[in-house]
Protein backbone atom coordinates (compact mmCIF):
# COMPACT_ATOMS: atom_id res chain seq x y z
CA UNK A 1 0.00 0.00 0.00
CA UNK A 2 0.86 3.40 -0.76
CA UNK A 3 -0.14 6.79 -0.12
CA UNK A 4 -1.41 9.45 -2.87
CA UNK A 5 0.54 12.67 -1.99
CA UNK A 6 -2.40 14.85 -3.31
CA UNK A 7 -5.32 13.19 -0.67
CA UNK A 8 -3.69 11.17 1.24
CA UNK A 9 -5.67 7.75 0.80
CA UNK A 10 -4.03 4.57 0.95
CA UNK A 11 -3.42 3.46 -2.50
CA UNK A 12 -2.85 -0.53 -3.63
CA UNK A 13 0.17 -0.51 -5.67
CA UNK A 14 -1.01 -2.06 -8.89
CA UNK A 15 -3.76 0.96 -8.63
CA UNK A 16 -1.06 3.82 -7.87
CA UNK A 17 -0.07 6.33 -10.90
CA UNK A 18 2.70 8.09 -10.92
CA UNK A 19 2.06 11.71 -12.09
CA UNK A 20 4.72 14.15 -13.52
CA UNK A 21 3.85 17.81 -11.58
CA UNK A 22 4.78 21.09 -13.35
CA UNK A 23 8.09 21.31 -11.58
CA UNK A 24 9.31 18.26 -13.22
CA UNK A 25 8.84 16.12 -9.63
CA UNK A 26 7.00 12.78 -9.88
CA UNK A 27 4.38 12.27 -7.45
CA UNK A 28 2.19 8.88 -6.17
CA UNK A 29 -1.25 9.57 -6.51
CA UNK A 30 -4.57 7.77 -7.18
CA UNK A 31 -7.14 7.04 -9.71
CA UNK A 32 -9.22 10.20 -8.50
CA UNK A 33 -7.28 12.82 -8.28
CA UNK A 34 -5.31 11.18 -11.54
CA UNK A 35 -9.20 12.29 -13.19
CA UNK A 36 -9.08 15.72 -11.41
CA UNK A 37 -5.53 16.02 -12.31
CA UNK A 38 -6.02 15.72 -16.13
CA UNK A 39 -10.23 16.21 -16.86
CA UNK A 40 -10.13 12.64 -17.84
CA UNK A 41 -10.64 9.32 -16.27
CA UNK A 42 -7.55 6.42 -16.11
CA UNK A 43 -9.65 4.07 -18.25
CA UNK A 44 -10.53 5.98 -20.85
CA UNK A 45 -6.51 7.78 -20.84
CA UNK A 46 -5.70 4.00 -21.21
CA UNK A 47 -7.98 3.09 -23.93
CA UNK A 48 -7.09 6.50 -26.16
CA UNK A 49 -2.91 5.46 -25.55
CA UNK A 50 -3.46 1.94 -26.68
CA UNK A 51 -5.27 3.03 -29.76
CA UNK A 52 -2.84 5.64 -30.50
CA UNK A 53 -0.04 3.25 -30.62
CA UNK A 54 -2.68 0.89 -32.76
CA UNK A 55 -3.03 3.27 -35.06
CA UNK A 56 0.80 4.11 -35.42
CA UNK A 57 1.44 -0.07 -36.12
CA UNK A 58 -1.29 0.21 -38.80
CA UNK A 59 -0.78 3.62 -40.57
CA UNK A 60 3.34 1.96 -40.69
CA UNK A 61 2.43 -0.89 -42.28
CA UNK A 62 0.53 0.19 -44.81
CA UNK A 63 3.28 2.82 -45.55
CA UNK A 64 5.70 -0.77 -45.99
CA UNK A 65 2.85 -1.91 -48.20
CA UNK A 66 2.86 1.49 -50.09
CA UNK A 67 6.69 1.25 -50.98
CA UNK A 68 6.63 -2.07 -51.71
CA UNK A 69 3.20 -1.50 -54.16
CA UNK A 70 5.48 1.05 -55.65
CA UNK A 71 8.30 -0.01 -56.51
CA UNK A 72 6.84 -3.86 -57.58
CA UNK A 73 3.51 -2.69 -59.50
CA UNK A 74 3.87 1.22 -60.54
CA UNK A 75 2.91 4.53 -59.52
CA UNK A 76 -0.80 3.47 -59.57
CA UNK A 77 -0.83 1.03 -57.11
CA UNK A 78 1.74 3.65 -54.83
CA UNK A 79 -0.98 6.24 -55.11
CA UNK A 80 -3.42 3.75 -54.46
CA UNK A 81 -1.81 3.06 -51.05
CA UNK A 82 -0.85 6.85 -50.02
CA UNK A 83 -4.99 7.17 -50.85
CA UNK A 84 -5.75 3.62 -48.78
CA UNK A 85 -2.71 4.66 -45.92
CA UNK A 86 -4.82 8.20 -45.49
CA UNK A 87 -8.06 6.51 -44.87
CA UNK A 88 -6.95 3.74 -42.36
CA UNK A 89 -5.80 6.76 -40.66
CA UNK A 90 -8.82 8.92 -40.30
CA UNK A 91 -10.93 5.91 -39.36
CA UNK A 92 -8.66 4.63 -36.64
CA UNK A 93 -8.24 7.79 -34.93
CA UNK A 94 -11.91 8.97 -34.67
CA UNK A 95 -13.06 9.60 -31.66
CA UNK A 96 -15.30 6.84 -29.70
């Protein structure tokens, strides 16, 4: 168990976050004031992190696939991708 430094509440580790203040300290606090903190709650910062880095895997890959449509089939098939790349990103990062 640990302590948040912002309430005071006894905190189970797995549950403790460790928070980054404006003087470049880091500081143990929980779930609650992590959401008062930042205007959002821990699940949902979780959820928008993991599908930012999904995103970044998929947009990559179909930059590979891109290049390698380009330089094996033509400049059709690379424009094809860039067009295919663009939409994979604005559907994966709308908002839920």
């Amino acid at each position: 168990m640990v302590k948040c430094e912002r309430c005071g509440r006894a905190v189970e580790e797995t549950a403790a976050l460790k928070h980054k203040t404006d003087a470049g300290d880091y500081e143990v606090i929980c779930q609650d004031c992590f959401q008062a903190a930042t205007g959002v709650d821990y699940q949902t910062f979780a959820f928008r992190r993991e599908n930012a880095k999904m995103t970044l895997l998929a947009v990559l890959f179909c930059l590979a696939a891109t290049v390698y449509a380009f330089v094996e089939k033509g400049a059709l098939y690379g424009a094809l991708g860039i067009v295919l790349t663009i939409l994979v990103y604005l559907f994966a990062s709308k908002k839920k």
